[in-house]
N, C-alpha and C. Protein backbone atom coordinates (compact mmCIF):
# COMPACT_ATOMS: atom_id res chain seq x y z
N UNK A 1 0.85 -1.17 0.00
CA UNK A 1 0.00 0.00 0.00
C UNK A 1 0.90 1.24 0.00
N UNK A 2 0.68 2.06 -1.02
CA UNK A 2 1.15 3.40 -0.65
C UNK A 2 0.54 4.44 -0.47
N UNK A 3 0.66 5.26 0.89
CA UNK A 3 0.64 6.33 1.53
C UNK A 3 1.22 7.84 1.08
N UNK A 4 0.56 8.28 1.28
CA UNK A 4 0.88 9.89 1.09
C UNK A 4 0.34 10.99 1.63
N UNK A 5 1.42 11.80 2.42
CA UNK A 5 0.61 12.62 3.21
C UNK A 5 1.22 14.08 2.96
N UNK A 6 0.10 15.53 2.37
CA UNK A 6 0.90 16.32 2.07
C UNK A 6 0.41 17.78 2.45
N UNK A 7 0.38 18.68 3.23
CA UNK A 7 -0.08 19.92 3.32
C UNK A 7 0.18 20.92 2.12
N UNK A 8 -1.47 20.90 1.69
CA UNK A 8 -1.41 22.42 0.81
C UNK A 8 -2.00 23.28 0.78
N UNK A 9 -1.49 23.99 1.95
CA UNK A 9 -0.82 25.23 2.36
C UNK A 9 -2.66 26.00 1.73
N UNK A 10 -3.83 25.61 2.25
CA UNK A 10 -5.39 26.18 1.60
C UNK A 10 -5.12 26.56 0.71
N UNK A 11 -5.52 27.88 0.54
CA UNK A 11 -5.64 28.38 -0.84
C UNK A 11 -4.63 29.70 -0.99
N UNK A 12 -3.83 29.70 0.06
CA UNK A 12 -3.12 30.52 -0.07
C UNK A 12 -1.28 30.63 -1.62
N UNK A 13 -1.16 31.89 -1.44
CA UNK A 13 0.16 31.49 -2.21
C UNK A 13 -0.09 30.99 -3.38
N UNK A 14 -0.72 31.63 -4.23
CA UNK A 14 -0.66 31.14 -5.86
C UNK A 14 -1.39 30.03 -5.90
N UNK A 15 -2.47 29.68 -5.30
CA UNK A 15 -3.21 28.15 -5.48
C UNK A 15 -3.62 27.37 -6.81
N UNK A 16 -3.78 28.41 -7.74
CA UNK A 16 -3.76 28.13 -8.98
C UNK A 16 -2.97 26.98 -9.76
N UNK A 17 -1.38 27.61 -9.79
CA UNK A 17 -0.62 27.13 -10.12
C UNK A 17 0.09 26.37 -9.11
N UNK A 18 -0.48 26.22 -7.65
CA UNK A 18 0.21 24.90 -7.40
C UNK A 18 -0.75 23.55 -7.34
N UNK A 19 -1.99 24.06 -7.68
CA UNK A 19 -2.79 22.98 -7.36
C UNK A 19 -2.55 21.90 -8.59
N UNK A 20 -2.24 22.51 -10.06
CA UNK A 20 -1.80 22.20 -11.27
C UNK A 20 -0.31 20.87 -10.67
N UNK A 21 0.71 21.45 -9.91
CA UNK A 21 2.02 21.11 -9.46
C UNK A 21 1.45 19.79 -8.26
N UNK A 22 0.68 19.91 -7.34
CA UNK A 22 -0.11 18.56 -6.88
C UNK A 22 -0.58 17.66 -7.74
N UNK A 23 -1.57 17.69 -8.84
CA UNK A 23 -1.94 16.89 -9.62
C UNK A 23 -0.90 16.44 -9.90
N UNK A 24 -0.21 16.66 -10.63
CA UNK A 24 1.07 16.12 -11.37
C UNK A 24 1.49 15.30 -10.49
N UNK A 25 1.81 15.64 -9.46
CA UNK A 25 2.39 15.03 -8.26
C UNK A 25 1.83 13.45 -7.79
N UNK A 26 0.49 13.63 -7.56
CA UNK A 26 -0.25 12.84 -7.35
C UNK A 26 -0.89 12.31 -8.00
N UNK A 27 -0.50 12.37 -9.57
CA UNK A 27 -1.13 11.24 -10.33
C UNK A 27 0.88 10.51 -10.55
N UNK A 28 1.79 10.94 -10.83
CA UNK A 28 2.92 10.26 -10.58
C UNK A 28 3.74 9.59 -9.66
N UNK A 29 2.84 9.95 -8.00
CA UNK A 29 3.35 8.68 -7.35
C UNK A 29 2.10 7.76 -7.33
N UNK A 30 1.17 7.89 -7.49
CA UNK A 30 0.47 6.98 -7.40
C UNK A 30 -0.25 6.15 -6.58
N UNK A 31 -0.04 7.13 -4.95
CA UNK A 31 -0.25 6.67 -3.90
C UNK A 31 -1.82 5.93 -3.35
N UNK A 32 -1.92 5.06 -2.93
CA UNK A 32 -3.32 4.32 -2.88
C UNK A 32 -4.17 5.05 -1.74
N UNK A 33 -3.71 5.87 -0.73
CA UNK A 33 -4.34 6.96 0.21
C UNK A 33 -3.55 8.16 0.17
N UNK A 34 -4.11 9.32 0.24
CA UNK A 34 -3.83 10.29 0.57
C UNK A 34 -3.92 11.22 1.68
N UNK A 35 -3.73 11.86 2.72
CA UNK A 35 -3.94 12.62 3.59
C UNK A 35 -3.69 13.83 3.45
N UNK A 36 -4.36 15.12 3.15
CA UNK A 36 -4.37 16.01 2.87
C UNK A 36 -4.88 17.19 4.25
N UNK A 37 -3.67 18.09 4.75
CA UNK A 37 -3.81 19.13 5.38
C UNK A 37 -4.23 20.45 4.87
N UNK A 38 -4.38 21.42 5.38
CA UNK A 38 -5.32 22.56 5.29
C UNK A 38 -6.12 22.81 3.84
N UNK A 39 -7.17 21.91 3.85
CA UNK A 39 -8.47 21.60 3.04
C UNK A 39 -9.28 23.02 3.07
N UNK A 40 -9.61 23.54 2.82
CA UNK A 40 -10.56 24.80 2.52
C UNK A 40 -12.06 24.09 2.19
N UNK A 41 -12.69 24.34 2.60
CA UNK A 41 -14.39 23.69 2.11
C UNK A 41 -15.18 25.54 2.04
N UNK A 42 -15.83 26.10 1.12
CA UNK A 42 -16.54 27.39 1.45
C UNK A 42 -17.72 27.42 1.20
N UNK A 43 -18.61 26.27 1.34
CA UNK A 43 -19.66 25.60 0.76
C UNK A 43 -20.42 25.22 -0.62
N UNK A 44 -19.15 25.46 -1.79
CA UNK A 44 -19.87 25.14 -3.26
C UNK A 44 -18.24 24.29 -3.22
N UNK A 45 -17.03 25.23 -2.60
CA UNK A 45 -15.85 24.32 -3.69
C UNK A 45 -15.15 23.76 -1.87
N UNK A 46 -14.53 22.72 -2.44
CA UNK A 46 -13.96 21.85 -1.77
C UNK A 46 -12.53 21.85 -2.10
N UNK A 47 -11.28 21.95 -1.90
CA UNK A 47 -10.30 22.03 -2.84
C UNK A 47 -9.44 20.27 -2.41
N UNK A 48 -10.24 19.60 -1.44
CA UNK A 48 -9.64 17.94 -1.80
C UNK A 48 -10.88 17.55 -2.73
N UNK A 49 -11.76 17.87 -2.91
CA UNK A 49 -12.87 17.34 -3.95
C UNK A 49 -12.62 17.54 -5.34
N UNK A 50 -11.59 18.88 -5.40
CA UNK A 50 -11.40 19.26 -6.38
C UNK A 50 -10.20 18.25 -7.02
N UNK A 51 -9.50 18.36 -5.83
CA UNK A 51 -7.99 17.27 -6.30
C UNK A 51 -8.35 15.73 -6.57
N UNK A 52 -9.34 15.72 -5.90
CA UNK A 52 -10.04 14.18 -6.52
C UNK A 52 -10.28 13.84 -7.75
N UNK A 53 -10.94 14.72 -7.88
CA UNK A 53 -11.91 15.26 -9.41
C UNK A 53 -11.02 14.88 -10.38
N UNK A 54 -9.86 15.54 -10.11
CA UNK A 54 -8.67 16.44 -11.25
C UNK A 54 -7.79 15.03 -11.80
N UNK A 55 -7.93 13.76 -10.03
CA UNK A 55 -6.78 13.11 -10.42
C UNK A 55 -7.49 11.92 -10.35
N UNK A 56 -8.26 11.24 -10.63
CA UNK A 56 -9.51 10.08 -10.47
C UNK A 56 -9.21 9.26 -9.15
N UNK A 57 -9.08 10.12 -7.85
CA UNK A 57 -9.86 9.34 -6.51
C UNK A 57 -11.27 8.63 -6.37
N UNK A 58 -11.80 7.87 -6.14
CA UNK A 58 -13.06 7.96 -6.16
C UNK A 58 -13.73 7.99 -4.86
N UNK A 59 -12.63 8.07 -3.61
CA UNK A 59 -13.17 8.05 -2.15
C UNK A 59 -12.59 9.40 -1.33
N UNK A 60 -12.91 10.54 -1.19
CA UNK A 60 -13.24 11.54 -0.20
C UNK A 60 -13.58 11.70 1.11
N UNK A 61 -13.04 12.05 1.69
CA UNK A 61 -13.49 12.18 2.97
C UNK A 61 -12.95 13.53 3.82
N UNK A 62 -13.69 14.36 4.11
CA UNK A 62 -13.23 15.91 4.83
C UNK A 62 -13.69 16.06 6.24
N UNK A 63 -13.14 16.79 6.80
CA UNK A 63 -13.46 17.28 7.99
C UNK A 63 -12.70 18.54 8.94
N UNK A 64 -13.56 19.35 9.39
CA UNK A 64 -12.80 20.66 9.27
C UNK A 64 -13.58 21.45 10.62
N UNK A 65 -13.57 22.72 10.56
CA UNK A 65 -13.81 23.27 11.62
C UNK A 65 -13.98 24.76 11.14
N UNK A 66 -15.37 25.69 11.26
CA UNK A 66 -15.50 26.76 10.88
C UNK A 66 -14.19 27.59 10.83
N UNK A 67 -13.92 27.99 10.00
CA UNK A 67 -12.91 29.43 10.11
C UNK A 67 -13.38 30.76 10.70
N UNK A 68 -12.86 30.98 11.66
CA UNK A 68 -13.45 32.57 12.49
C UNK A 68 -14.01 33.56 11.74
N UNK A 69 -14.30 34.27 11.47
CA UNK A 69 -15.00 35.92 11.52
C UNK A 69 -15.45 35.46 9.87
N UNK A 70 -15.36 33.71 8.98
CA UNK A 70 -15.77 33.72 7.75
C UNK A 70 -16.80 32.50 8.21
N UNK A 71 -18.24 32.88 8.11
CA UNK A 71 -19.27 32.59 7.75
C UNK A 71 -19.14 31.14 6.74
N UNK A 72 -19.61 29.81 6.66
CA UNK A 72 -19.45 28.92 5.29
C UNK A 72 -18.30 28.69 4.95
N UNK A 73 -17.35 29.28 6.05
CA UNK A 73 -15.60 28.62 5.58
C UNK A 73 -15.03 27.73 6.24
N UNK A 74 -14.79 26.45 5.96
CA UNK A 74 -14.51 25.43 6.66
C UNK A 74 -13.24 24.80 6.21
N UNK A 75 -12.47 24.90 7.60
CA UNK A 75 -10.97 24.10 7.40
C UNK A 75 -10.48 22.98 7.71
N UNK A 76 -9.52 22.20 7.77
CA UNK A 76 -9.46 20.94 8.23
C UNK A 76 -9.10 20.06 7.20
N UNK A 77 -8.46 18.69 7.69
CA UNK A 77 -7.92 17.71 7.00
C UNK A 77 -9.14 16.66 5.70
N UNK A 78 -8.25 15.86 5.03
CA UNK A 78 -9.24 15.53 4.66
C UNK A 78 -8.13 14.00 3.92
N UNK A 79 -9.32 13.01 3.13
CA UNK A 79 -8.23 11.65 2.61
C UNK A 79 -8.65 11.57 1.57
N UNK A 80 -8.02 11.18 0.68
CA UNK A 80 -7.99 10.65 -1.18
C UNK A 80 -8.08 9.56 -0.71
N UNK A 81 -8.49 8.65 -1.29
CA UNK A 81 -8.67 6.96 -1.30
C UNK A 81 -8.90 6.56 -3.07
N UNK A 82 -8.20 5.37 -3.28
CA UNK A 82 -8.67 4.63 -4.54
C UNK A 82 -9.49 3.99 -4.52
N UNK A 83 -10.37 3.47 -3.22
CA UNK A 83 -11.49 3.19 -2.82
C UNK A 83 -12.40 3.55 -2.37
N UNK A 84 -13.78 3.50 -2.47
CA UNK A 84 -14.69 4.04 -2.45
C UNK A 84 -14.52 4.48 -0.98
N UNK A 85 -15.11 5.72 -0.18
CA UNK A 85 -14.97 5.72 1.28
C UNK A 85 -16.54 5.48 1.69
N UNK A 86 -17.27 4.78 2.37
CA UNK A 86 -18.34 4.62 2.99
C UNK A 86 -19.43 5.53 3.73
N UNK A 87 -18.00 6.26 4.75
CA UNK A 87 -19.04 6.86 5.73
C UNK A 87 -17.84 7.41 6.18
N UNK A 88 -18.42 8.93 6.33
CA UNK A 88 -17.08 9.89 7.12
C UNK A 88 -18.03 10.51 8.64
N UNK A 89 -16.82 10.96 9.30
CA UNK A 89 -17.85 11.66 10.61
C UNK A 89 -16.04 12.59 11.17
N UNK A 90 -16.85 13.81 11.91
CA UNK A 90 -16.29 14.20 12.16
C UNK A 90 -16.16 14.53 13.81
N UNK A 91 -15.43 14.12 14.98
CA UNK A 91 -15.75 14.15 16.68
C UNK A 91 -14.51 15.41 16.91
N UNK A 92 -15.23 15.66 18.03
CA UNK A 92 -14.26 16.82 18.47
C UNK A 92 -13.00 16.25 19.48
């Protein structure tokens, strides 16, 4: 099984062009899970949903924690899987 675990850094710092530099990344190692740090959720875009999307995950799973003084902004980790994920939950 291979593992991969990588913080990107929300949406800060040129997200554009590094989210382009992840794909790449993560369709060339090829890793069978992923763990992904500072996830952005703002209630339409997801940016591990997006990296799913981009690189054919077919299992998601997020969980996060309002962002202060932003209304619908939600932060927190989240997993790529090559397998379907079932059921996510999030405990404090």
């Amino acid at each position: 099984m291979r593992v991969l675990t990588l913080n990107i850094w929300n949406l800060s710092g040129g997200w554009r062009e590094r989210r382009a530099e992840i794909v790449e990344w993560l369709r060339r190692l090829d890793a069978d899970l992923v763990f992904l740090q500072e996830v952005i959720d703002d209630g339409t875009r997801n940016s591990a949903r997006w990296l799913a999307e981009a690189t054919g995950y077919p299992g998601v799973a997020f969980g996060g924690v309002e962002v202060d003084g932003q209304p619908g902004m939600v932060f927190g980790p989240a997993i790529l899987s090559r397998w379907a994920i079932d059921e996510e939950a999030v405990y404090d």
